[in-house]
N, C-alpha and C. Protein backbone atom coordinates (compact mmCIF):
# COMPACT_ATOMS: atom_id res chain seq x y z
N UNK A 1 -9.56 -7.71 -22.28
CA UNK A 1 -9.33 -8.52 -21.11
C UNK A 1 -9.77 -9.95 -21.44
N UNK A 2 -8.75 -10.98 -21.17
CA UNK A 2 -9.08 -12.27 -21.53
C UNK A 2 -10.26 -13.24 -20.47
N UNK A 3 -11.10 -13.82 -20.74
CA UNK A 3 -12.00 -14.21 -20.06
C UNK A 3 -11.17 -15.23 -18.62
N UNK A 4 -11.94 -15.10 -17.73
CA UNK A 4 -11.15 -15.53 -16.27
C UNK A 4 -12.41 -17.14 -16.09
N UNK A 5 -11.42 -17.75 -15.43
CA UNK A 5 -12.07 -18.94 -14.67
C UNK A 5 -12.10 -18.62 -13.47
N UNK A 6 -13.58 -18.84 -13.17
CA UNK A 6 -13.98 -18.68 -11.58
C UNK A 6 -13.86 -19.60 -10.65
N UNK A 7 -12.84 -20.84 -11.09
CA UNK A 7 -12.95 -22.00 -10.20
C UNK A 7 -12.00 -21.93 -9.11
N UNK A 8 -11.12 -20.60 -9.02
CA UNK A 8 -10.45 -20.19 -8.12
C UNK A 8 -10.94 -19.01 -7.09
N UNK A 9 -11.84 -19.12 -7.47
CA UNK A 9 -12.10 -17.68 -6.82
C UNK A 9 -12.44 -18.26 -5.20
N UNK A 10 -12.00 -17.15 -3.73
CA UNK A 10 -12.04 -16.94 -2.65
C UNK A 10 -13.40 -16.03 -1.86
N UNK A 11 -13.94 -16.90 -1.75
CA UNK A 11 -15.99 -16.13 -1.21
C UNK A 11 -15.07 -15.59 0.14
N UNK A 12 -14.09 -16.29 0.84
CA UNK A 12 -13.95 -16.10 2.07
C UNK A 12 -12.98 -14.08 1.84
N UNK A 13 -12.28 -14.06 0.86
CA UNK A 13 -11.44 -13.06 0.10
C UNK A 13 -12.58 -12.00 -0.10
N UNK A 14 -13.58 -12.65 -0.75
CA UNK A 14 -14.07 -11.26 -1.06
C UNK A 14 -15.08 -10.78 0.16
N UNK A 15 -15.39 -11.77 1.59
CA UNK A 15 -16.42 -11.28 2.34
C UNK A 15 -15.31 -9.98 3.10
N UNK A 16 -14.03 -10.57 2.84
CA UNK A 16 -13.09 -9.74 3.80
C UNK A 16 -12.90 -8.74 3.44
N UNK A 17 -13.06 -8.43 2.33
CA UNK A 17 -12.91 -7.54 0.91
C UNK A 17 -14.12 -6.81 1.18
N UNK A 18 -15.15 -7.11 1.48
CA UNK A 18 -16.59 -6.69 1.55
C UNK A 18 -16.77 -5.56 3.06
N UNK A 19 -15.99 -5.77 4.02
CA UNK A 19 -16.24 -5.77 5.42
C UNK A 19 -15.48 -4.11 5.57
N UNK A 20 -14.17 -3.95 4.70
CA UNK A 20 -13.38 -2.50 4.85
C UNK A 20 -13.97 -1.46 3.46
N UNK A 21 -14.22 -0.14 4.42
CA UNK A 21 -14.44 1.10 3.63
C UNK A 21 -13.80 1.15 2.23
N UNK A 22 -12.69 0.95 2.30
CA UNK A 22 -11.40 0.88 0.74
C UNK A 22 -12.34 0.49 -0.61
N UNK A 23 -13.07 -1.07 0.48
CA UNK A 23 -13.49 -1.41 -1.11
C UNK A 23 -15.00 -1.10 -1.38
N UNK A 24 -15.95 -0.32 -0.79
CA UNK A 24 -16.99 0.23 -1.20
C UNK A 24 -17.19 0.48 -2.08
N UNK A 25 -16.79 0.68 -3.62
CA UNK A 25 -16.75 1.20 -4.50
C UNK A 25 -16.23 0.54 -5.71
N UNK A 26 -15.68 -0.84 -5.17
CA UNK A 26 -14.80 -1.48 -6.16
C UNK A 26 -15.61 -1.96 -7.11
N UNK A 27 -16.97 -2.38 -6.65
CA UNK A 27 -17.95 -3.29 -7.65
C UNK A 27 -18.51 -1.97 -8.38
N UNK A 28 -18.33 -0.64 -8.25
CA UNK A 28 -19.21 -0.22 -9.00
C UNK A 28 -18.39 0.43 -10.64
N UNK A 29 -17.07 -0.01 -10.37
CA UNK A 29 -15.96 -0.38 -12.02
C UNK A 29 -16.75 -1.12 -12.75
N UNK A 30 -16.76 -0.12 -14.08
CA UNK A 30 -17.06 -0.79 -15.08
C UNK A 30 -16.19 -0.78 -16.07
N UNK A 31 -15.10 -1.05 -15.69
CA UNK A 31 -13.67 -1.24 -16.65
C UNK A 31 -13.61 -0.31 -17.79
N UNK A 32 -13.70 1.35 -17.49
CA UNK A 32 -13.45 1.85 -18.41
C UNK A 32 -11.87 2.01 -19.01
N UNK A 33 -11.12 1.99 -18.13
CA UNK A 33 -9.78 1.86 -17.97
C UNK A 33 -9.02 3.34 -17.77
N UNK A 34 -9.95 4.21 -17.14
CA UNK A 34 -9.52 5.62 -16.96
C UNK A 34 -8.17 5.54 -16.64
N UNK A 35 -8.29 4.19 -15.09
CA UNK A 35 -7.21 4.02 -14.02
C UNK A 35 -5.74 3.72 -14.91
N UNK A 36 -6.14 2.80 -15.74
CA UNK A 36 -4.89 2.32 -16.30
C UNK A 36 -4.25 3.12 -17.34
N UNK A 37 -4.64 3.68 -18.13
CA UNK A 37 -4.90 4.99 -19.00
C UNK A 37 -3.96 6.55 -17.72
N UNK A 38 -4.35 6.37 -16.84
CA UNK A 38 -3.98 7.43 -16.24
C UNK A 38 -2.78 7.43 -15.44
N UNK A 39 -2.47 6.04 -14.98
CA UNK A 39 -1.59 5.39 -14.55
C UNK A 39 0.08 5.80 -14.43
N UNK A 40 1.08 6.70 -13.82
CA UNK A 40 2.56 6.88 -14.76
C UNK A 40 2.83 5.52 -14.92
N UNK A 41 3.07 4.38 -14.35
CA UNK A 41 3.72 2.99 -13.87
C UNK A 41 3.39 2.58 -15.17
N UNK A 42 2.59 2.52 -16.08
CA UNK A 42 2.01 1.90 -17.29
C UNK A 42 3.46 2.23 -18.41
N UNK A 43 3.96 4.01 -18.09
CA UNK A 43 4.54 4.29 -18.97
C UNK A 43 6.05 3.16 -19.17
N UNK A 44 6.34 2.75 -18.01
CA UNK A 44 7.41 1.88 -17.95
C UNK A 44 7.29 0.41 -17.99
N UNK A 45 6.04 0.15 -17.34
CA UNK A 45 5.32 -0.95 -17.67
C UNK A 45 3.96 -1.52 -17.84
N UNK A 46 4.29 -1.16 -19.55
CA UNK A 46 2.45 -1.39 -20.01
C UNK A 46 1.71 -2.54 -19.63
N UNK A 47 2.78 -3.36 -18.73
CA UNK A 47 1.28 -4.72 -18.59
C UNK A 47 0.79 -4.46 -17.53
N UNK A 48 1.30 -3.37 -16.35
CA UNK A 48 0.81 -3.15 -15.12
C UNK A 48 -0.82 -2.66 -15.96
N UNK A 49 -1.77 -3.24 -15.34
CA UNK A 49 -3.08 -2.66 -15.34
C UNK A 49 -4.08 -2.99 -13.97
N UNK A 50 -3.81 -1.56 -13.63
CA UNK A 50 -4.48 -1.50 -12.18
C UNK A 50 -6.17 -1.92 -12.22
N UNK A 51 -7.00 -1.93 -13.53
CA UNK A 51 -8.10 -2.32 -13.41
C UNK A 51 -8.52 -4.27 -13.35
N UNK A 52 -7.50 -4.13 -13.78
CA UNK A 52 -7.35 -5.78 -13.97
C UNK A 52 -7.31 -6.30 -12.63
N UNK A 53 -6.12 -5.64 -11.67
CA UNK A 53 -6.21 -6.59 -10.04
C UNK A 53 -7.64 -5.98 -9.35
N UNK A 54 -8.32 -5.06 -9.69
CA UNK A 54 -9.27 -4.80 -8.93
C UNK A 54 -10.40 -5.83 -9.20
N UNK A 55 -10.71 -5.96 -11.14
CA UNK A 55 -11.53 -6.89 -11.16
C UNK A 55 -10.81 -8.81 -10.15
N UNK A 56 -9.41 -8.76 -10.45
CA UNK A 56 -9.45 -9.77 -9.82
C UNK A 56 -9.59 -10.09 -8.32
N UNK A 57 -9.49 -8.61 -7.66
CA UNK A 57 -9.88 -8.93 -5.92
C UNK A 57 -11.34 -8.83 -5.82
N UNK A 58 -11.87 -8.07 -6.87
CA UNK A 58 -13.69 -8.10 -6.50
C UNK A 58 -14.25 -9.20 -7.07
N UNK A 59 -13.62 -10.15 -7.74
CA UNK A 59 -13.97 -11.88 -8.28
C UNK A 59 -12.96 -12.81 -7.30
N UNK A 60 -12.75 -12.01 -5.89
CA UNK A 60 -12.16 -13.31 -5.05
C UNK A 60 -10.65 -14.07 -5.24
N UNK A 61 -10.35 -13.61 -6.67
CA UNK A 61 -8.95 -14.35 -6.93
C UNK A 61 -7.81 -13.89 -5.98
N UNK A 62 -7.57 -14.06 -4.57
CA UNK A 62 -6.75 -14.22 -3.72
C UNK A 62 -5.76 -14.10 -3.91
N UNK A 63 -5.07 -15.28 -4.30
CA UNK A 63 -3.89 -15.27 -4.98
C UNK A 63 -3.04 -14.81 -6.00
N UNK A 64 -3.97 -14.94 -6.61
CA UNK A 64 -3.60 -13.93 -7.85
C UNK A 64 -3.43 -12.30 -8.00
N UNK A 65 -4.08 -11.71 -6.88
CA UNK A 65 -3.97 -10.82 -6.26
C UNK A 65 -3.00 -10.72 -5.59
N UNK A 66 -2.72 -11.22 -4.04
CA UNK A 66 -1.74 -10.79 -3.46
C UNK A 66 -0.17 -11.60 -3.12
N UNK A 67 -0.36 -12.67 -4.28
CA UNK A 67 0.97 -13.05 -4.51
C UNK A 67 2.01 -12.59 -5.91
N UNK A 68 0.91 -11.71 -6.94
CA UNK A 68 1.54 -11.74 -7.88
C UNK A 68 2.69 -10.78 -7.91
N UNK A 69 2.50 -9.68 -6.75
CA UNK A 69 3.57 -8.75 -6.68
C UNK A 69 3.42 -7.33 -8.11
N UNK A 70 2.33 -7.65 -8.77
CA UNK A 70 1.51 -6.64 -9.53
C UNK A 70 0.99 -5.38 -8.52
N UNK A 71 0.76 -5.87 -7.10
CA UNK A 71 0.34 -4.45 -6.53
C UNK A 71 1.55 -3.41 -5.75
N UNK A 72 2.85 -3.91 -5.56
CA UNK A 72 3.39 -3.74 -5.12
C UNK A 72 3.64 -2.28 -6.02
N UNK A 73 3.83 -2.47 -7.57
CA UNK A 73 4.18 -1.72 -7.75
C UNK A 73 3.72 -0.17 -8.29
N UNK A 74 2.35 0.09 -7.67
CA UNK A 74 1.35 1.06 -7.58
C UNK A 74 2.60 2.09 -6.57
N UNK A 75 2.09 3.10 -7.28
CA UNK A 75 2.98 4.32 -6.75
C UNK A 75 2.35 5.17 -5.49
N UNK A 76 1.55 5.02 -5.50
CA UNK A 76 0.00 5.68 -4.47
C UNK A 76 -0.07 7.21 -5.09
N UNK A 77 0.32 7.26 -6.12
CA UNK A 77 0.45 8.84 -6.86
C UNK A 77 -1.10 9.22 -6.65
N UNK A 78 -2.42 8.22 -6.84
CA UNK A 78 -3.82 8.83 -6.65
C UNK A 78 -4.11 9.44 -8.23
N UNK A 79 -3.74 9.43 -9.06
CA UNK A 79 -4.04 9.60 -10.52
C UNK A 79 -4.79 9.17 -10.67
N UNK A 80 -5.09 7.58 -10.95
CA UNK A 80 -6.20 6.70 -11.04
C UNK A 80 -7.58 6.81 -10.54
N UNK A 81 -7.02 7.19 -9.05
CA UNK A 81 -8.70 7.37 -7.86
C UNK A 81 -9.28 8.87 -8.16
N UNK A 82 -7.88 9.84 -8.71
CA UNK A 82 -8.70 11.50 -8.96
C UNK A 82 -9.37 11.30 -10.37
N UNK A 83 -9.51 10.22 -11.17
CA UNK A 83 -9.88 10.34 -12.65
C UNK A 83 -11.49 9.31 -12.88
N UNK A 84 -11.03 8.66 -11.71
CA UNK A 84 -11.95 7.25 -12.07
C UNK A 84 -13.31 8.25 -11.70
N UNK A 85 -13.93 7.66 -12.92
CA UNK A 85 -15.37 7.97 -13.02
C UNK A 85 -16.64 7.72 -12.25
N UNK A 86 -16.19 6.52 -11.60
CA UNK A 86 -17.00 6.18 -10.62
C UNK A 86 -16.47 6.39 -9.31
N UNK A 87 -15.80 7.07 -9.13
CA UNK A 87 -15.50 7.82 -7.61
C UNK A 87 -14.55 6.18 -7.05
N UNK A 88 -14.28 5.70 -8.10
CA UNK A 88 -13.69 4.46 -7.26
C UNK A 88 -12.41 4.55 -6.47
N UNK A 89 -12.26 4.54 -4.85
CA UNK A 89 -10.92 4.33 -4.47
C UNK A 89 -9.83 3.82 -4.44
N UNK A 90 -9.26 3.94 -5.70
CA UNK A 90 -8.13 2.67 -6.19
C UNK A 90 -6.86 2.42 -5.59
N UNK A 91 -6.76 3.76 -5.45
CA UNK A 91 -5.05 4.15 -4.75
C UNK A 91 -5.46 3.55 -3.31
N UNK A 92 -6.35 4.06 -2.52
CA UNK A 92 -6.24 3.44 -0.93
C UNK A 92 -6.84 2.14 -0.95
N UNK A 93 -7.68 1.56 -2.16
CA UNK A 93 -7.85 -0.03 -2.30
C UNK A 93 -6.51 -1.01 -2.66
N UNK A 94 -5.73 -0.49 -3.70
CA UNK A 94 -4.09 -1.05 -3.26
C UNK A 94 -3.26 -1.25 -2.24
N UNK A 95 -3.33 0.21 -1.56
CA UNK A 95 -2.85 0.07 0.09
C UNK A 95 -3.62 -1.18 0.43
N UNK A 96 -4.59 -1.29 0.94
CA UNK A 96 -5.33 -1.96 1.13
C UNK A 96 -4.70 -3.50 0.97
N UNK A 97 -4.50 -3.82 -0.06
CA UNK A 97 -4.23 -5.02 -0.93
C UNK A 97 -2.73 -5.27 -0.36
N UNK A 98 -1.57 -4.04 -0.29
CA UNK A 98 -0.73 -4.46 0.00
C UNK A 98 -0.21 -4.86 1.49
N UNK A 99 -1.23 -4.14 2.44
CA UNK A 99 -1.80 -4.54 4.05
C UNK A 99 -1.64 -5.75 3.78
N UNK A 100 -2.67 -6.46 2.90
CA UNK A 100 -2.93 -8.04 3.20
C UNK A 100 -1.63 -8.87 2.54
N UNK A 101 -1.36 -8.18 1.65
CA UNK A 101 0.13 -9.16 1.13
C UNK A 101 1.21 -9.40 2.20
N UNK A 102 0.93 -7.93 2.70
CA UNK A 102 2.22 -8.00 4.00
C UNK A 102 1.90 -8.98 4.90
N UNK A 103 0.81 -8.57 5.77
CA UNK A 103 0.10 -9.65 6.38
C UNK A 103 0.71 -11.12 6.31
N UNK A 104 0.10 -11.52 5.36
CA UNK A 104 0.31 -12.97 5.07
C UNK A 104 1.51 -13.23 4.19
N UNK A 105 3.00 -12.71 4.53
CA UNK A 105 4.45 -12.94 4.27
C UNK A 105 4.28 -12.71 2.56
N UNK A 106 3.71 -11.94 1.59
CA UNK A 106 3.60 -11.91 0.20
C UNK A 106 4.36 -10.77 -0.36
N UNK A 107 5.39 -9.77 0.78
CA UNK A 107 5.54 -8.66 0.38
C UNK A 107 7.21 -8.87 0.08
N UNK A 108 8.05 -8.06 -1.01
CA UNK A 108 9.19 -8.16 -1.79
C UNK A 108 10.29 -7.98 -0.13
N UNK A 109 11.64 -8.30 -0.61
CA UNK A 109 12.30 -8.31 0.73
C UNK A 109 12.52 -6.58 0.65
N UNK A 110 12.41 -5.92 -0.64
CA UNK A 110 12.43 -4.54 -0.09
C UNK A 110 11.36 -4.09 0.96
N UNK A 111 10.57 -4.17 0.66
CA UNK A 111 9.27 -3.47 1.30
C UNK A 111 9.46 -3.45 2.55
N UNK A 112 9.81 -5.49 3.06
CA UNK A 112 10.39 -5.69 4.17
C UNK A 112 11.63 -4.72 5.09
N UNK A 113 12.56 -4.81 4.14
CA UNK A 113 13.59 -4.25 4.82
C UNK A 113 13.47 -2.64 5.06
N UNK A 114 12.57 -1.94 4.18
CA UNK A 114 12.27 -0.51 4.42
C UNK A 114 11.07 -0.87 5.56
N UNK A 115 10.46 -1.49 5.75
CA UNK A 115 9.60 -1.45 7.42
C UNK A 115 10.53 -1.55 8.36
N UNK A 116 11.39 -2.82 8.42
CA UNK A 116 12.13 -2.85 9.21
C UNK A 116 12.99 -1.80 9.90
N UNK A 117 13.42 -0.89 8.41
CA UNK A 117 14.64 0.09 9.05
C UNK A 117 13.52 1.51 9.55
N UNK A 118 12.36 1.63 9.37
CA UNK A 118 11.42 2.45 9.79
C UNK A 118 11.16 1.83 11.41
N UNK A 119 10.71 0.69 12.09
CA UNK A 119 10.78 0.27 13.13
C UNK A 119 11.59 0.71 13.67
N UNK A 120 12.81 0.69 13.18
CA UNK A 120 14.34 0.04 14.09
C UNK A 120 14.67 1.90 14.08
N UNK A 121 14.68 2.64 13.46
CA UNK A 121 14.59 4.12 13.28
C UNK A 121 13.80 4.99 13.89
N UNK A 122 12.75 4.30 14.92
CA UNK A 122 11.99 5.02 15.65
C UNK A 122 11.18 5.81 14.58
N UNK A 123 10.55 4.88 13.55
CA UNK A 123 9.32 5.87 13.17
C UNK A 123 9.88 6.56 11.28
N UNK A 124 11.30 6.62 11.46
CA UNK A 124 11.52 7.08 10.51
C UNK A 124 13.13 6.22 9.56
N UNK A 125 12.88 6.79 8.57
CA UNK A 125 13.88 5.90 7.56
C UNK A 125 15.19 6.25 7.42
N UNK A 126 15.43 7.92 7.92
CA UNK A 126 16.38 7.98 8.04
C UNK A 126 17.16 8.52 9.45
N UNK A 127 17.28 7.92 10.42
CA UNK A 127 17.34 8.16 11.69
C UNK A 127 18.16 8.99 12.19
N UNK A 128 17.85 10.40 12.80
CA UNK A 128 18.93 11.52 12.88
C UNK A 128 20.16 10.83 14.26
N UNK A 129 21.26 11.87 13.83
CA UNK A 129 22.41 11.41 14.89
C UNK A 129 22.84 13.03 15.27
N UNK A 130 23.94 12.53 16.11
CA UNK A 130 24.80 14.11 16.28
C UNK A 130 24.95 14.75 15.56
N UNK A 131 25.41 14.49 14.83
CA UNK A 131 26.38 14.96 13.35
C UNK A 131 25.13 15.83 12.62
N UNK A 132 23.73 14.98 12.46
CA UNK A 132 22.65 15.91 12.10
C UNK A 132 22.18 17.12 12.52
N UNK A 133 22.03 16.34 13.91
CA UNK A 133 21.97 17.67 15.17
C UNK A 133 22.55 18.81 15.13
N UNK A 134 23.82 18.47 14.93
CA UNK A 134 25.04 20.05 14.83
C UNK A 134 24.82 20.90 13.36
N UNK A 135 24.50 20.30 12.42
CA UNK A 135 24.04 20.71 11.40
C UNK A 135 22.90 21.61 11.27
N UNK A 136 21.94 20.66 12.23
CA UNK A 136 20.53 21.76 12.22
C UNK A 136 21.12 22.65 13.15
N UNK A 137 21.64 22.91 14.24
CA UNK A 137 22.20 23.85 15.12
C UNK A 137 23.05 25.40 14.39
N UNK A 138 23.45 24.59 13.60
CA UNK A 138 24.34 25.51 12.85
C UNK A 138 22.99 26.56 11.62
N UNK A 139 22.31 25.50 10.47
CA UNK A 139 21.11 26.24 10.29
C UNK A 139 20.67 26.92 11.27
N UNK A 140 20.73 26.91 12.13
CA UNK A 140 19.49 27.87 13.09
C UNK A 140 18.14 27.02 13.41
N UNK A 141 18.13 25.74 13.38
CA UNK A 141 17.53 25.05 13.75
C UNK A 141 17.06 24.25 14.78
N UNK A 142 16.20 23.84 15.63
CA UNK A 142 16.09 23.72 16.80
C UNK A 142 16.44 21.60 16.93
N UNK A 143 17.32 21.13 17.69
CA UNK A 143 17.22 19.90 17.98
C UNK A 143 16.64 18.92 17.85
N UNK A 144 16.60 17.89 17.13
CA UNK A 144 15.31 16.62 17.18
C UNK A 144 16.14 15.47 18.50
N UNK A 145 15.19 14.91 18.24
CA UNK A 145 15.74 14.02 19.69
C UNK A 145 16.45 13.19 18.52
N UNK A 146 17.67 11.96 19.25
CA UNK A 146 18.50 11.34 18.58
C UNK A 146 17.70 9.66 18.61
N UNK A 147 17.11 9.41 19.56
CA UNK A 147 16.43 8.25 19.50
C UNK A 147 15.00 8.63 20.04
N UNK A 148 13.91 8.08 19.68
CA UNK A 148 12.51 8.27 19.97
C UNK A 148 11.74 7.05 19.91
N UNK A 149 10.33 7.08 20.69
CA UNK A 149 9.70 5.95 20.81
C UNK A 149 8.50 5.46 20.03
N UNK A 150 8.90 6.30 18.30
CA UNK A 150 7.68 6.34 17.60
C UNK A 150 7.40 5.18 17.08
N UNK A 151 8.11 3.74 17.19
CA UNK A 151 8.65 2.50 17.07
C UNK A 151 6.94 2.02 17.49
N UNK A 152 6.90 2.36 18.62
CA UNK A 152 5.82 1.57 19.42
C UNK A 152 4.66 1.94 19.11
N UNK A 153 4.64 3.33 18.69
CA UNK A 153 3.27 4.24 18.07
C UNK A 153 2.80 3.63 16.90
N UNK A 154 3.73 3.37 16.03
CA UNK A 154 3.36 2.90 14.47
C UNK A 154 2.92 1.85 14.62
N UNK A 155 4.28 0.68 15.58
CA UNK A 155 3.69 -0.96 15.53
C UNK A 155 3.44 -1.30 16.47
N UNK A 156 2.76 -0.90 17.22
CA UNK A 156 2.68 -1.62 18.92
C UNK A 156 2.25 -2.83 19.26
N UNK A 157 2.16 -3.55 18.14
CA UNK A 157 2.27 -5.65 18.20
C UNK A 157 3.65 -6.23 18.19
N UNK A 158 4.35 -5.27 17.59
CA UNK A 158 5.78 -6.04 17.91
C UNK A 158 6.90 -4.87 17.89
N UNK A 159 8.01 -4.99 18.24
CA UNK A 159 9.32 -4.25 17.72
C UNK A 159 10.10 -5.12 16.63
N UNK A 160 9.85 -6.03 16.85
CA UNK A 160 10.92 -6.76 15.61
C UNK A 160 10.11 -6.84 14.38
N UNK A 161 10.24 -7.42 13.10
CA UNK A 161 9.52 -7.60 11.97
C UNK A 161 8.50 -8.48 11.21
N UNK A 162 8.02 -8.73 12.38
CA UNK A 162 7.21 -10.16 12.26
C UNK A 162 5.94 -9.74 11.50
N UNK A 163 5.51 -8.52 12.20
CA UNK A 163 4.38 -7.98 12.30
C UNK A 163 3.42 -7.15 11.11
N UNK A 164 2.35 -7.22 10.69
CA UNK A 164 1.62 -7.07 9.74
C UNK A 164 1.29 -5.00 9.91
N UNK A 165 1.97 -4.85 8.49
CA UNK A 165 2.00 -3.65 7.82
C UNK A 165 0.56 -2.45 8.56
N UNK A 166 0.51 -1.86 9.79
CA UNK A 166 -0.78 -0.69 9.84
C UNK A 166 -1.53 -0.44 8.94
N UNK A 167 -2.94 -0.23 9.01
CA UNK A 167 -3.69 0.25 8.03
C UNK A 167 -2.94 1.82 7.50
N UNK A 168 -3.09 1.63 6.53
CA UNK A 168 -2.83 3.25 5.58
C UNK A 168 -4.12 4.27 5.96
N UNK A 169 -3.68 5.52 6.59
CA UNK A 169 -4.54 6.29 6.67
C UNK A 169 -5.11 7.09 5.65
N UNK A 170 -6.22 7.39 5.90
CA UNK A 170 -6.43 8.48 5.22
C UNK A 170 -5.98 9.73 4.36
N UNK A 171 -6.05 9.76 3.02
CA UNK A 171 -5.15 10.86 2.73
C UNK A 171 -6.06 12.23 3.17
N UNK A 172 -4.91 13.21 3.71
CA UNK A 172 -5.18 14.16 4.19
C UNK A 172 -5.12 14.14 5.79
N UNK A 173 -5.79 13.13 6.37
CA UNK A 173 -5.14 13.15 7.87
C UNK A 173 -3.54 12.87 8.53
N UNK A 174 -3.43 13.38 9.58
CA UNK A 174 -2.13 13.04 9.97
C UNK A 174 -1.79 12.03 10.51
């Protein structure tokens, strides 16, 4: 790892960084590189190194963090967080990371347009119709509703797309 200049670094980034559960654990990396090592995303692209944006969000680098579009492409597979030695939460510290990219307009127009069609879908990406309906009917399957109000459940600050990405829950809860 090539030595970093700290004349960029964000105190205000990392108190914010300091304040959510996600990153409890981030300072206690000692760059063994389990994460990156364990990584599939490496296999296609070896410069992705997930230990690298962590040291750069736990040294404040802001920007460099959540504009570079390096976190975007974390899979949330959890490889990294089941291996890391220090119990570090990497996979839900990315979520994390990509919360704030969204947040503050940093996220790819995909990401965008798959929230959007999740909003506009009541909750889901691919929004059932009749045609589905008669299908599950025919399986032996019982009806889903054709429009629903899970729109408001997920984002209840806005319906349109203005609005900053929900915290990522917990894996394992519903």
């Amino acid at each position: 790892m090539e030595p970093m200049d700290f004349t960029g670094s964000d105190s205000e980034f990392i108190s914010t960084l300091a304040e959510r559960p996600e990153t409890a654990l981030i300072w206690a990396c000692f760059t063994c590189r389990t994460c990156t090592v364990s990584c599939p995303v490496t296999l296609v692209k070896p410069s992705f190194d997930p230990v690298k944006i962590v040291r750069k969000a736990a040294y404040g680098f802001k920007a460099a963090v959540l504009e570079s579009g390096e976190i975007w492409l974390c899979t949330g597979c959890y490889a990294c967080q089941e291996r890391c030695p220090q119990k570090v939460p990497i996979t839900d510290f990315m979520t994390l990371l990509k919360n704030l990219a969204y947040a503050e307009g940093h996220a790819p127009p995909g990401v965008r347009l798959q929230r959007d069609t999740v909003v506009k879908g009541g909750g889901r990406i691919y929004p059932i119709d009749e045609f589905d309906n008669k299908k599950r009917l025919k399986a032996g399957l019982p009806e889903l509703p054709v429009s629903c109000e899970a729109s408001t459940a997920l984002f209840p600050q806005d319906q349109e797309s203005s609005g900053p990405v929900p915290e990522a829950r917990k894996r394992g809860n519903p």
